[in-house]
PDB file of N, CA and C in Angstrom:
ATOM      1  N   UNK A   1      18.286 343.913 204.379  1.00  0.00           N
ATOM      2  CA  UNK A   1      17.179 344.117 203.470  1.00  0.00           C
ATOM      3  C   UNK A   1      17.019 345.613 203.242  1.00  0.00           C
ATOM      4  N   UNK A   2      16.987 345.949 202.081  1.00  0.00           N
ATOM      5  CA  UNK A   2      16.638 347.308 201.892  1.00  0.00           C
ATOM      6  C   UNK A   2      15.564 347.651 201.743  1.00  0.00           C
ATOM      7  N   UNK A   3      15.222 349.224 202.191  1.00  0.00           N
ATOM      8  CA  UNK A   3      13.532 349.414 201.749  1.00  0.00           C
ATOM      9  C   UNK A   3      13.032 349.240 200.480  1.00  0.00           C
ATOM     10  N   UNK A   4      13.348 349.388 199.461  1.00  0.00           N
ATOM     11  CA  UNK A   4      12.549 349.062 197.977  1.00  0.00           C
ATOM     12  C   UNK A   4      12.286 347.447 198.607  1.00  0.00           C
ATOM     13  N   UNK A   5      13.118 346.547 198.841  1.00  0.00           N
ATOM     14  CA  UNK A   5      13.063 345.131 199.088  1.00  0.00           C
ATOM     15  C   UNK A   5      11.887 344.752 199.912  1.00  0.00           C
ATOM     16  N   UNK A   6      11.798 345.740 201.036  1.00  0.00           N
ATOM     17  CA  UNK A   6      10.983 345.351 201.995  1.00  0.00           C
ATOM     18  C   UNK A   6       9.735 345.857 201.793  1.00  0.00           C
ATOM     19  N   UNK A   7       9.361 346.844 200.891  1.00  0.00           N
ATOM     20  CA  UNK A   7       8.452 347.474 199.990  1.00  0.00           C
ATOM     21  C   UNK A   7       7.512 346.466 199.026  1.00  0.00           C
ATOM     22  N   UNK A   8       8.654 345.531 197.993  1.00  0.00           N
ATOM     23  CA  UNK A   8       8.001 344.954 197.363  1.00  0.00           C
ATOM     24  C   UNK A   8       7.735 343.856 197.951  1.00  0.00           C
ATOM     25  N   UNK A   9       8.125 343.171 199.162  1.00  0.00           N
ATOM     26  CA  UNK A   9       7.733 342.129 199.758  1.00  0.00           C
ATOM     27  C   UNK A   9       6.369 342.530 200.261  1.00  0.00           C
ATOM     28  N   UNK A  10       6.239 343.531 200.741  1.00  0.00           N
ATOM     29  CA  UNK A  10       4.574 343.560 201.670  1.00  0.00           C
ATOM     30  C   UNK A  10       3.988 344.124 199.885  1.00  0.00           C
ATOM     31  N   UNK A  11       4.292 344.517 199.030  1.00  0.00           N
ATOM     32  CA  UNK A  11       3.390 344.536 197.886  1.00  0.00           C
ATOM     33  C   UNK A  11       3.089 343.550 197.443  1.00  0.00           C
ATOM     34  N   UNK A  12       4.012 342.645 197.328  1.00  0.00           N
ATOM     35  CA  UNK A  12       3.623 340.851 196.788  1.00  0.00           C
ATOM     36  C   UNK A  12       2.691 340.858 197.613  1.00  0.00           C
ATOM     37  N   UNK A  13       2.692 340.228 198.684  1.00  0.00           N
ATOM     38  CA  UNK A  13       1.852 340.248 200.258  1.00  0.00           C
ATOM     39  C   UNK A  13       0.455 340.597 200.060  1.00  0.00           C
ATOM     40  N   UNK A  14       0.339 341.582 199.740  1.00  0.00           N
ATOM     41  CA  UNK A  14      -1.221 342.686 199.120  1.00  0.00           C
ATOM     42  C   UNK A  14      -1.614 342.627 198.032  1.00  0.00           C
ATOM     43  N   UNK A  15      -0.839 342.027 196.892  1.00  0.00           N
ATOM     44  CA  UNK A  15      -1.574 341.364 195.801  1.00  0.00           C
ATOM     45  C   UNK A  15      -1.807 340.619 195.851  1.00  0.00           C
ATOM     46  N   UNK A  16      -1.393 339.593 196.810  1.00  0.00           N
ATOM     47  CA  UNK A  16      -2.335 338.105 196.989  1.00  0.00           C
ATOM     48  C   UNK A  16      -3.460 338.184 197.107  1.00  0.00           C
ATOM     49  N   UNK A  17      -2.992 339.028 199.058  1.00  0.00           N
ATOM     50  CA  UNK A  17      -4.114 339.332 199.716  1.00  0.00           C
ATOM     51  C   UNK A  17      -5.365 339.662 198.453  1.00  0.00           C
ATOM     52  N   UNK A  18      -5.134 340.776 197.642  1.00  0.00           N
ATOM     53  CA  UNK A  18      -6.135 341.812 196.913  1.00  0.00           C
ATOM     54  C   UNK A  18      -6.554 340.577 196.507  1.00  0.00           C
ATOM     55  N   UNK A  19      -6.254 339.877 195.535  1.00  0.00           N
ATOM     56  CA  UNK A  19      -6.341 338.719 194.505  1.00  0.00           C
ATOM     57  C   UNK A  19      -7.605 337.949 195.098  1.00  0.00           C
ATOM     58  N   UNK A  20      -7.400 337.622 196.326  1.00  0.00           N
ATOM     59  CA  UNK A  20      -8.256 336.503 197.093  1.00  0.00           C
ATOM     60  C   UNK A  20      -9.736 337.358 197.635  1.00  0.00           C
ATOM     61  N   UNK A  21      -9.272 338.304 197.919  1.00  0.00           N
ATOM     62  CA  UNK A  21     -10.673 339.221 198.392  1.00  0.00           C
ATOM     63  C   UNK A  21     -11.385 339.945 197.171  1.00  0.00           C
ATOM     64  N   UNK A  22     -10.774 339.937 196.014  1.00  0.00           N
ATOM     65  CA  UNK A  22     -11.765 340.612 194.455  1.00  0.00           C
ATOM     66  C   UNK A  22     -12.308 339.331 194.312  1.00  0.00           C
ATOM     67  N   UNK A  23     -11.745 338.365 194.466  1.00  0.00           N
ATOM     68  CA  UNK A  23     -12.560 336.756 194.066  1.00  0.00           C
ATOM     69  C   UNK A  23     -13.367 336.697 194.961  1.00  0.00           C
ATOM     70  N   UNK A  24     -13.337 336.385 196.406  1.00  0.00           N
ATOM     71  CA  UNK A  24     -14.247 336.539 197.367  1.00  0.00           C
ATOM     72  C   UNK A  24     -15.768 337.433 197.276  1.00  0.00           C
ATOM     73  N   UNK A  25     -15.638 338.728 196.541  1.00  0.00           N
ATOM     74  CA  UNK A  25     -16.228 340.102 196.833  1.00  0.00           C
ATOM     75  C   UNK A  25     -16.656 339.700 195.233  1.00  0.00           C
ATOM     76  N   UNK A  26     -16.241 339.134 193.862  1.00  0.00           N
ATOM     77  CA  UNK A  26     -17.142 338.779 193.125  1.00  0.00           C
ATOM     78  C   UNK A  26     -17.864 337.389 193.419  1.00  0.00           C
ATOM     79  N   UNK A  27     -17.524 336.425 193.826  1.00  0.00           N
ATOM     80  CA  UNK A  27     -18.292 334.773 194.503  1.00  0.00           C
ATOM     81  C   UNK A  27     -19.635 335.645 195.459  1.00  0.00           C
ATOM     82  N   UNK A  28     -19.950 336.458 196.147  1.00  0.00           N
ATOM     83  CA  UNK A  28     -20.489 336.986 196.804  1.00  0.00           C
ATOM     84  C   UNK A  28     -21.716 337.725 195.863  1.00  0.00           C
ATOM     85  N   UNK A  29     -20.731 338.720 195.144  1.00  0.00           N
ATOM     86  CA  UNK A  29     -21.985 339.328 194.212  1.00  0.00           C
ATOM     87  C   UNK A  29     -22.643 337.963 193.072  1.00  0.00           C
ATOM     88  N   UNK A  30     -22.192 337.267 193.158  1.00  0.00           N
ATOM     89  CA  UNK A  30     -22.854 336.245 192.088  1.00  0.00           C
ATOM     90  C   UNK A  30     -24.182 335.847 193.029  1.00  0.00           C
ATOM     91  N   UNK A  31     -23.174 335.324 194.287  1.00  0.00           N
ATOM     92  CA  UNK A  31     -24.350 334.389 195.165  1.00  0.00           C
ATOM     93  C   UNK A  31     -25.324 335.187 195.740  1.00  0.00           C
ATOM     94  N   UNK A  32     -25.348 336.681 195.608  1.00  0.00           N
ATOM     95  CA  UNK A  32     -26.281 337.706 195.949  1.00  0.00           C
ATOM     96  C   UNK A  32     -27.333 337.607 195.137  1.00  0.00           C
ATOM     97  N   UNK A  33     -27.024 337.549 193.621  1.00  0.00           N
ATOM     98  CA  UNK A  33     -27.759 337.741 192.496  1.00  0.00           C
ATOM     99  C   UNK A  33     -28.706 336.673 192.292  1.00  0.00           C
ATOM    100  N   UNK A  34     -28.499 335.460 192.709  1.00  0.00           N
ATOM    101  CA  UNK A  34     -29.102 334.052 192.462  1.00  0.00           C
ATOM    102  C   UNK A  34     -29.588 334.031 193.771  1.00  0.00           C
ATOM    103  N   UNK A  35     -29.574 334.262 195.011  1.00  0.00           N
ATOM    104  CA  UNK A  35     -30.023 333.646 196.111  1.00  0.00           C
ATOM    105  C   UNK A  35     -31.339 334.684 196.633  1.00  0.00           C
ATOM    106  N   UNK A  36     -32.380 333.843 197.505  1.00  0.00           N
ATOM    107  CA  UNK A  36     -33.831 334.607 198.390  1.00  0.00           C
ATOM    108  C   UNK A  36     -33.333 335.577 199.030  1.00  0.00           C
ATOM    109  N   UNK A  37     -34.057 336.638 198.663  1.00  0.00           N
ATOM    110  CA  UNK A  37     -34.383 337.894 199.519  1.00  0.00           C
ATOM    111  C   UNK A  37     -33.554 337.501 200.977  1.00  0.00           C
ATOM    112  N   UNK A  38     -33.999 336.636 201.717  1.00  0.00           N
ATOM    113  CA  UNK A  38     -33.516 336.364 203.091  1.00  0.00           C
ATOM    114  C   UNK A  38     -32.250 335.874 203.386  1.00  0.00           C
ATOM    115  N   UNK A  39     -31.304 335.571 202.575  1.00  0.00           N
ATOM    116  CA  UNK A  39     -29.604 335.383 202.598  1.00  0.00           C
ATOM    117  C   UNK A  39     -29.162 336.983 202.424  1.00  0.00           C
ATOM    118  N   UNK A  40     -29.726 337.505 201.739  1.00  0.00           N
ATOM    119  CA  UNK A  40     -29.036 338.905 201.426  1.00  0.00           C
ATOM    120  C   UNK A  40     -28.660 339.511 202.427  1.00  0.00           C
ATOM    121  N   UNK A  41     -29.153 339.540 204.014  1.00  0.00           N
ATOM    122  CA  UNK A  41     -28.672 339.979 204.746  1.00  0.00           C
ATOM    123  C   UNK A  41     -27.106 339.809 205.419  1.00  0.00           C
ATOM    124  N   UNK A  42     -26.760 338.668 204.965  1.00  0.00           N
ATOM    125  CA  UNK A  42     -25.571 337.949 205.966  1.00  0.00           C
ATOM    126  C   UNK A  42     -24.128 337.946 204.329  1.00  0.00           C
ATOM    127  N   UNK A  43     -25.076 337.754 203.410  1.00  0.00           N
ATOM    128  CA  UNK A  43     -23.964 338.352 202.256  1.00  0.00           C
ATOM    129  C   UNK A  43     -23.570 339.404 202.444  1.00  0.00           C
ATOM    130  N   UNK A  44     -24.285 340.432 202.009  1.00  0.00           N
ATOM    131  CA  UNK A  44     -24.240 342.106 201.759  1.00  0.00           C
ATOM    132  C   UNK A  44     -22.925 341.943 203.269  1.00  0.00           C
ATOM    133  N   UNK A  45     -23.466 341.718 204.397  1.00  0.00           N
ATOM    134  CA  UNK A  45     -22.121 342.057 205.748  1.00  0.00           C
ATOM    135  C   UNK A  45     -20.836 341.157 205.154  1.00  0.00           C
ATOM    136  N   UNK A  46     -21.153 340.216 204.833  1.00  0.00           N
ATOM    137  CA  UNK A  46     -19.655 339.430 204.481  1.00  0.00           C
ATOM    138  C   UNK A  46     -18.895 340.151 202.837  1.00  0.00           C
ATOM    139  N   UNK A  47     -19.702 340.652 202.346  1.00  0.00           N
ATOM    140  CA  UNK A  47     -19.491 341.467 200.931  1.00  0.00           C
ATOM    141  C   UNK A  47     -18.878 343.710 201.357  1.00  0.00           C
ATOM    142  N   UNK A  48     -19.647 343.613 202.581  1.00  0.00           N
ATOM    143  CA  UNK A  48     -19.413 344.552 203.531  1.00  0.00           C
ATOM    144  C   UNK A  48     -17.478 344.560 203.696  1.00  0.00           C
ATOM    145  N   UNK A  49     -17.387 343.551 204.936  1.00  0.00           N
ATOM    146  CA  UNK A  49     -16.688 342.968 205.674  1.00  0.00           C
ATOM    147  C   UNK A  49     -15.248 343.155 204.028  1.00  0.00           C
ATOM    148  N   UNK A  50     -15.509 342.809 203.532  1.00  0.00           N
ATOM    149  CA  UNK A  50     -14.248 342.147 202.603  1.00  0.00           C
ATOM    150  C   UNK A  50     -13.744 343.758 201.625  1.00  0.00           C
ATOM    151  N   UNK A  51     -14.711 344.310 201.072  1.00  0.00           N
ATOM    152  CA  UNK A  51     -14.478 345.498 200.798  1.00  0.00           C
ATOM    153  C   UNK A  51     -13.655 346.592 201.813  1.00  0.00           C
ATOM    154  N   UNK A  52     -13.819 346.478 202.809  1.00  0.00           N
ATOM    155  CA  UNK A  52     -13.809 347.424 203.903  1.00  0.00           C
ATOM    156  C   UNK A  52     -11.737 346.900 203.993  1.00  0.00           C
ATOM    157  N   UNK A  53     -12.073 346.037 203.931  1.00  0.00           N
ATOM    158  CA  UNK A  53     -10.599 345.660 204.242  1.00  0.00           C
ATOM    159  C   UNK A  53      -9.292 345.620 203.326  1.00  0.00           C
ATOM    160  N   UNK A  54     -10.268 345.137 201.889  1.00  0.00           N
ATOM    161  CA  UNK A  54      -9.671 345.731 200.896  1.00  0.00           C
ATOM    162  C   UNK A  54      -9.160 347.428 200.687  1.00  0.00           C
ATOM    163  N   UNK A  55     -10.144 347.949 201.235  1.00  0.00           N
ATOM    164  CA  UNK A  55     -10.084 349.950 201.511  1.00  0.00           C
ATOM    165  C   UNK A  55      -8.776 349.924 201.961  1.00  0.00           C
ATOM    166  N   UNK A  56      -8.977 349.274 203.215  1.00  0.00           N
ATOM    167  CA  UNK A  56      -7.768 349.690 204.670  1.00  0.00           C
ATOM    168  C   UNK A  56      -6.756 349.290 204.114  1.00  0.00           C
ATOM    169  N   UNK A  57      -6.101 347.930 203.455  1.00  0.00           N
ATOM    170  CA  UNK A  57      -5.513 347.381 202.912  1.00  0.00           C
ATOM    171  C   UNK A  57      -4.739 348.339 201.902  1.00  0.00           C
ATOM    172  N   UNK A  58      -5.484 348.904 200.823  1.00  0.00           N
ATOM    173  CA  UNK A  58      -5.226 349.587 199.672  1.00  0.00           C
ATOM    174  C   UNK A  58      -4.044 351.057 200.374  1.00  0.00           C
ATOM    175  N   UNK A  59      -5.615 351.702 201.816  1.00  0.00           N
ATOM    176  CA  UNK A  59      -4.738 352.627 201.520  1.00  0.00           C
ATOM    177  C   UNK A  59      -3.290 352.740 202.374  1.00  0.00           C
ATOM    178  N   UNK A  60      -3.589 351.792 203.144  1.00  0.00           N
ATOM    179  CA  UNK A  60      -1.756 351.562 204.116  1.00  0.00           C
ATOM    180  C   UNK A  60      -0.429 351.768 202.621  1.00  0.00           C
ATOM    181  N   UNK A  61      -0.862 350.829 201.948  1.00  0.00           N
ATOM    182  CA  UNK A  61       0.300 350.712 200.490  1.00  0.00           C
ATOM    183  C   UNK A  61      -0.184 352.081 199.389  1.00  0.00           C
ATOM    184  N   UNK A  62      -0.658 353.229 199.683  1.00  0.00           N
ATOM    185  CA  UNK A  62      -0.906 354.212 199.125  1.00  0.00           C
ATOM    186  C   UNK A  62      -1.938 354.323 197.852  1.00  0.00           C
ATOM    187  N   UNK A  63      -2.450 353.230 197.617  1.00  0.00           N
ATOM    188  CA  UNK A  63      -3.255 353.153 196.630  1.00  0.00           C
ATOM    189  C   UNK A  63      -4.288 353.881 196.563  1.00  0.00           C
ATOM    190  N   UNK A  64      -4.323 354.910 196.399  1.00  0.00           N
ATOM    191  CA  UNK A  64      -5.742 355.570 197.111  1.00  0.00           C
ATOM    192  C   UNK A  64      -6.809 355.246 195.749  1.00  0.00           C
ATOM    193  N   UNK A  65      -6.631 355.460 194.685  1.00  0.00           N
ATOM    194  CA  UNK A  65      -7.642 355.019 193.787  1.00  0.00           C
ATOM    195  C   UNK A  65      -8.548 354.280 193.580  1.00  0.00           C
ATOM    196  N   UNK A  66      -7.412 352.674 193.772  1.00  0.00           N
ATOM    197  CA  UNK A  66      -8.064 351.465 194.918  1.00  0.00           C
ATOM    198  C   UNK A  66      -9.003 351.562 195.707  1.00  0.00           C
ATOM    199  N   UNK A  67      -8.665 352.171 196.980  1.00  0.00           N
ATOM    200  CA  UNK A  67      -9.189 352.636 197.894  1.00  0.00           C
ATOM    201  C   UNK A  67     -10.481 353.535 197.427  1.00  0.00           C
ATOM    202  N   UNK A  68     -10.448 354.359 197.221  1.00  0.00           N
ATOM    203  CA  UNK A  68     -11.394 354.851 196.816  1.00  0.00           C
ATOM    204  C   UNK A  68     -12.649 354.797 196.262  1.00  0.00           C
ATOM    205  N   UNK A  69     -12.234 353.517 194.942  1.00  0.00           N
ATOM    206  CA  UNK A  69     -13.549 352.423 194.578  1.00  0.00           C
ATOM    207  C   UNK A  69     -13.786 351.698 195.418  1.00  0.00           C
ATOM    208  N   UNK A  70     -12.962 351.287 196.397  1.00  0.00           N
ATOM    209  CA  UNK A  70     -13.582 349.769 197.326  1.00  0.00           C
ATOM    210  C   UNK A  70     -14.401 350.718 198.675  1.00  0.00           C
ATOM    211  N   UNK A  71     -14.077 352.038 198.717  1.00  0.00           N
ATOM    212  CA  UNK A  71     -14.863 352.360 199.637  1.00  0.00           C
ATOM    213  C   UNK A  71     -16.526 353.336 199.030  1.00  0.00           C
ATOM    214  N   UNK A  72     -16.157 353.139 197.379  1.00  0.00           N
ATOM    215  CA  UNK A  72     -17.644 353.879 196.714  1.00  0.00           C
ATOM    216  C   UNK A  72     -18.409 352.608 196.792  1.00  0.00           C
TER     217      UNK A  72
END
């Protein structure tokens, strides 16, 4: 396997990943917007939680731009 090969395999890999956690991290801001004052606490950490990883995620594969919004 060569490195470009093994490159775009963990990039496939991280666009899934990304794919599933921007869906996650918008399902979240929806259910933020519609739900009591008193859920907001345990969203906002799971809306927390998913961003944060998206960051770490982004910047291992150099994305810093990425990165950069998911950590503003």
């Amino acid at each position: 396997m060569s490195v470009a090969t093994g490159f775009e395999d963990l990039l496939g890999e991280y666009l899934l990943d990304a794919r599933e956690r921007v869906a996650r991290i918008e399902q979240l801001l929806l259910d933020l917007e519609g739900s009591p004052a008193g859920l907001h606490t345990e969203a906002r950490a799971r809306l927390k939680a998913e961003l944060h990883t998206l960051k770490g995620n982004s910047g291992m594969m150099g994305l810093h731009e990425i990165q950069q919004k998911a950590h503003a």
